[in-house]
C-alpha atoms as a PDB file:
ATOM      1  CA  UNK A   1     150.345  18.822-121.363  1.00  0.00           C
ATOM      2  CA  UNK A   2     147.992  16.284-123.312  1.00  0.00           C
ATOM      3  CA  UNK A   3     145.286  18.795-123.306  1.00  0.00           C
ATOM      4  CA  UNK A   4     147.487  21.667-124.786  1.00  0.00           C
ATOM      5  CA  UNK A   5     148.425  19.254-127.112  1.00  0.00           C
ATOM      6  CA  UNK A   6     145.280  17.984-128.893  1.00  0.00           C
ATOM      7  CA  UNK A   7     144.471  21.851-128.573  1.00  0.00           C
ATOM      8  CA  UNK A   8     146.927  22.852-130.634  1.00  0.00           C
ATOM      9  CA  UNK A   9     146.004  19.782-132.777  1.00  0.00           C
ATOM     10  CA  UNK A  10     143.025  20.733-133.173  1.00  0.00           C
ATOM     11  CA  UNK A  11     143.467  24.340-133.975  1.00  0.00           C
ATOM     12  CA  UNK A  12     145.832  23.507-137.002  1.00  0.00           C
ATOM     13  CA  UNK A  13     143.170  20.780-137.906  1.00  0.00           C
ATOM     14  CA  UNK A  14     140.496  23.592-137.886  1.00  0.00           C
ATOM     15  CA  UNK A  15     142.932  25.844-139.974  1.00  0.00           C
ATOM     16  CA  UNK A  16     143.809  23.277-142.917  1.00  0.00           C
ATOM     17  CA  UNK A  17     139.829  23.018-143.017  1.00  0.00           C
ATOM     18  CA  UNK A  18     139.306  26.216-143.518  1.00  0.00           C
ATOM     19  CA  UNK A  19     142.188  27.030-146.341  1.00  0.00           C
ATOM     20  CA  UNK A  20     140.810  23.458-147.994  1.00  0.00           C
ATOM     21  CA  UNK A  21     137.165  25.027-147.855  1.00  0.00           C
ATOM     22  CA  UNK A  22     138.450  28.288-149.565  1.00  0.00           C
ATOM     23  CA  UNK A  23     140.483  26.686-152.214  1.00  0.00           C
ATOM     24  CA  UNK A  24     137.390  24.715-153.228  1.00  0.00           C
ATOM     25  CA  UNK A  25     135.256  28.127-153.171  1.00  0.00           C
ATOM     26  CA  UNK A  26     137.921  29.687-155.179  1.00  0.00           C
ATOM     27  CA  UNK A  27     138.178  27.252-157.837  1.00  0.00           C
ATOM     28  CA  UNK A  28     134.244  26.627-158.040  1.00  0.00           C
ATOM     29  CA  UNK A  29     134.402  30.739-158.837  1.00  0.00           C
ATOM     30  CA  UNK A  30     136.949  29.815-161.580  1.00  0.00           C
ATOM     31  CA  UNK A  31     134.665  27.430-162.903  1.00  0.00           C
ATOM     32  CA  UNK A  32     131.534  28.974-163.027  1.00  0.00           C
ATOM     33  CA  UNK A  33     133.221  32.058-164.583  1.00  0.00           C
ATOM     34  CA  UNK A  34     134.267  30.259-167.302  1.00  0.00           C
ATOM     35  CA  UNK A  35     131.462  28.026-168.060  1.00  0.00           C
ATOM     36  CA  UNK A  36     129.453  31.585-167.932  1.00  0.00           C
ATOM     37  CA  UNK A  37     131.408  33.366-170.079  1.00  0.00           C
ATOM     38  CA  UNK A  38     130.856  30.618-172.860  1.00  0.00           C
ATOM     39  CA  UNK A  39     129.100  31.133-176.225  1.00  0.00           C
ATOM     40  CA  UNK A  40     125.760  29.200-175.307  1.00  0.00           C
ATOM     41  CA  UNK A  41     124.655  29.251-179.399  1.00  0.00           C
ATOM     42  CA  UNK A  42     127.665  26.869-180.482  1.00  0.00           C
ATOM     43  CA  UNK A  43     128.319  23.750-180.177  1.00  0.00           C
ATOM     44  CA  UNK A  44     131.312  21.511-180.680  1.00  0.00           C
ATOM     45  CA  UNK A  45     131.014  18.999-183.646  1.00  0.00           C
ATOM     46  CA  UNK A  46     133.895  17.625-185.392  1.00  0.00           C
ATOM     47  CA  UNK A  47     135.114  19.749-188.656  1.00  0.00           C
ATOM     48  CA  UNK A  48     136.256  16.606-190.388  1.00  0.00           C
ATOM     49  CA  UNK A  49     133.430  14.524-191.257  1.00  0.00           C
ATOM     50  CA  UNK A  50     134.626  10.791-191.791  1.00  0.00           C
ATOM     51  CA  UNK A  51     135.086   7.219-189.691  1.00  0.00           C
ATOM     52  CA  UNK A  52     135.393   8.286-186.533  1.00  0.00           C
ATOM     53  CA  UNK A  53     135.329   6.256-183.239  1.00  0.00           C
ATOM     54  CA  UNK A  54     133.695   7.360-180.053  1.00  0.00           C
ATOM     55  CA  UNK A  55     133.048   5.848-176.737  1.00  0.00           C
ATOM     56  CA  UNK A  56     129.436   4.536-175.103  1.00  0.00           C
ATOM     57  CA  UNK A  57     129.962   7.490-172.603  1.00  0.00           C
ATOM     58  CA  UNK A  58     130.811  10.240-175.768  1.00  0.00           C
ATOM     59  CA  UNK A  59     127.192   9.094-176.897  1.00  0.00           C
ATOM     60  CA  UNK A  60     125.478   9.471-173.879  1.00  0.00           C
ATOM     61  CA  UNK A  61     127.364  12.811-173.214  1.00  0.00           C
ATOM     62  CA  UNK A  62     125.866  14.052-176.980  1.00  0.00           C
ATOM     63  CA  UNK A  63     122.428  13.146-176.078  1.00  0.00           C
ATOM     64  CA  UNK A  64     122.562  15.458-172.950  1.00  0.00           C
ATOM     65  CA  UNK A  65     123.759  17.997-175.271  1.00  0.00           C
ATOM     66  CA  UNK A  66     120.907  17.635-178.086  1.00  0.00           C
ATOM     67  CA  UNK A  67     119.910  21.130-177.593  1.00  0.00           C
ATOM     68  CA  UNK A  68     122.581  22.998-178.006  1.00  0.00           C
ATOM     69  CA  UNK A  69     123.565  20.589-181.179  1.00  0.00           C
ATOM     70  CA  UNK A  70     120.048  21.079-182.620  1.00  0.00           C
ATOM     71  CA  UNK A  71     119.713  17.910-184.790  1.00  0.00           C
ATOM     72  CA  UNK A  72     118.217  14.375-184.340  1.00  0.00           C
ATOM     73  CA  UNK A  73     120.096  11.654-182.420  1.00  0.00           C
ATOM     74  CA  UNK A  74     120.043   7.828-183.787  1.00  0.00           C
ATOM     75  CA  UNK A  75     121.657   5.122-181.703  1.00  0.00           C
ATOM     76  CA  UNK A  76     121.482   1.338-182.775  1.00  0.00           C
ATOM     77  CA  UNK A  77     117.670   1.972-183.756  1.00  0.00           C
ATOM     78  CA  UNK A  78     116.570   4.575-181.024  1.00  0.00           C
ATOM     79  CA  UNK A  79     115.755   8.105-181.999  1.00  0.00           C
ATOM     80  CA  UNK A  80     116.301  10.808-179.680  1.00  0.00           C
ATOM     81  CA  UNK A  81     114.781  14.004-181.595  1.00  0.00           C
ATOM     82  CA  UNK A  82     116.154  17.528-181.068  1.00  0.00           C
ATOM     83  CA  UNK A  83     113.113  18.442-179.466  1.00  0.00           C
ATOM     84  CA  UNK A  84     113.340  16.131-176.878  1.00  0.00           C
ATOM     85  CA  UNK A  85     112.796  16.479-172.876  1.00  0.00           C
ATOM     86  CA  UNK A  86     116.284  15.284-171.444  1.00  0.00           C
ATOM     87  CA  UNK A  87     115.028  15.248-168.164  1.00  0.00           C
ATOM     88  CA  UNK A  88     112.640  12.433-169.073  1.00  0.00           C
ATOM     89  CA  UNK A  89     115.375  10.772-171.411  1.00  0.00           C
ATOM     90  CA  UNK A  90     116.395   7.450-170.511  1.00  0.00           C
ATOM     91  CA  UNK A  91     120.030   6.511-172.220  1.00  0.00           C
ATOM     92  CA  UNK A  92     120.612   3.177-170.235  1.00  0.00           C
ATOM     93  CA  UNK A  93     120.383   0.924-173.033  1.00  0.00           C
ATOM     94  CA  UNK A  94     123.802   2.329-174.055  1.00  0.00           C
ATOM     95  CA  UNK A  95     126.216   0.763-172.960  1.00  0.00           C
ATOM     96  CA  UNK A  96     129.222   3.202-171.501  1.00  0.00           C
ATOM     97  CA  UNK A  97     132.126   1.236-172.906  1.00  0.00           C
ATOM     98  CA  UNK A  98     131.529   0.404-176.143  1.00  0.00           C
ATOM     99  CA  UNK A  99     133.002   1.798-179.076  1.00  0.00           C
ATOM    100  CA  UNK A 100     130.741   3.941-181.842  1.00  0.00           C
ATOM    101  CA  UNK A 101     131.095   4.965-185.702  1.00  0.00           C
ATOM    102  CA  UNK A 102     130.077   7.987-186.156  1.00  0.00           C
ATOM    103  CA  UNK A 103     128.239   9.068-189.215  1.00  0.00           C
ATOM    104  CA  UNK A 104     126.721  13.165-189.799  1.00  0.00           C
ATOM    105  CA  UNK A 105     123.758  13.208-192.195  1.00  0.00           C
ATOM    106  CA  UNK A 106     122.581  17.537-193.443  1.00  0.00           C
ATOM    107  CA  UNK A 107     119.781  18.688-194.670  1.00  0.00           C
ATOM    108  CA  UNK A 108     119.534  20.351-198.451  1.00  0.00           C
ATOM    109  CA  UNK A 109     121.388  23.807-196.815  1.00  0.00           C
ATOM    110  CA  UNK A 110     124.258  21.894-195.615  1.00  0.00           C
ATOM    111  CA  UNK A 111     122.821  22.444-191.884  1.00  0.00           C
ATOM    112  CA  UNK A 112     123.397  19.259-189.284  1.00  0.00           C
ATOM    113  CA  UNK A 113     120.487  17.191-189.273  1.00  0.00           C
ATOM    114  CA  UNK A 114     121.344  13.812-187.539  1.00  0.00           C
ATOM    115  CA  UNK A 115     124.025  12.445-186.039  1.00  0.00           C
ATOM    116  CA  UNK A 116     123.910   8.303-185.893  1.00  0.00           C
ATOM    117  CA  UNK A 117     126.036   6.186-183.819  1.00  0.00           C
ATOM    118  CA  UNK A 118     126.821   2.564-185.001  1.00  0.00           C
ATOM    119  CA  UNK A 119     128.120   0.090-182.447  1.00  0.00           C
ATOM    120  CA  UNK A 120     131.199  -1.492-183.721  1.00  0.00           C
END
C-alpha cells in the first residue's frame, strides 16, 4: 500500500515536471521568435526631447545598448564612446537607484550624437 502510494506520487511528480519543462521550452520559442524577428538597425530613443527622469539601472541598460544607439555616452564625467567594447565596460560606478536628467546633444545633420545623464 505505501509503496503503490509514493509510486503513484511519484509518477504525477514526474508528469508536472515534464508539462513545467515544456511550458518553459514553449515560451523560450516565443521569445526568441520575437526578439529575432526585430528590426536590429533601430533603436528606441525618446521622440520628445526635454527634462526627462530616468533610473541608475535605465543608464546602465543604455550603455549595453551603445551600439545599436550609435552615439557617445556621458555619465557624471565618464565617457563611454560608441565605439566602445561592452564586454570590457565596467558601469559600477553607477549607482542602480538613482535618478538621471537626461539631456540629447546632434550633430550639424540633426543625427544623435550624445546622450548625457546628470545625477539629480
Amino acid at each position: 500500500m505505501i509503496a503503490s502510494i509514493g509510486i503513484l506520487l511519484f509518477v504525477s511528480a514526474a508528469a508536472v515536471g515534464v508539462q513545467l519543462f515544456r511550458g518553459n521550452h514553449d515560451a523560450l520559442n516565443e521569445v526568441d521568435a520575437a526578439i529575432s524577428s526585430r528590426d536590429r538597425n533601430m533603436a528606441v530613443i525618446p521622440a520628445v526631447e526635454g527634462e526627462e527622469s530616468v533610473s541608475g539601472a535605465t543608464v546602465v541598460q543604455t550603455i549595453f545598448q551603445i551600439a545599436a544607439i550609435g552615439a557617445d555616452i556621458q555619465v557624471e564625467g565618464y565617457l563611454f564612446p560608441k565605439d566602445i567594447n561592452i564586454d570590457d565596460t565596467d558601469v559600477s560606478m553607477i549607482p542602480l537607484k538613482a535618478t538621471y536628467t537626461t539631456e540629447y546633444q546632434r550633430d550639424s545633420q540633426g543625427n544623435l550624437a550624445r546622450v548625457i545623464f546628470r545625477k539629480k
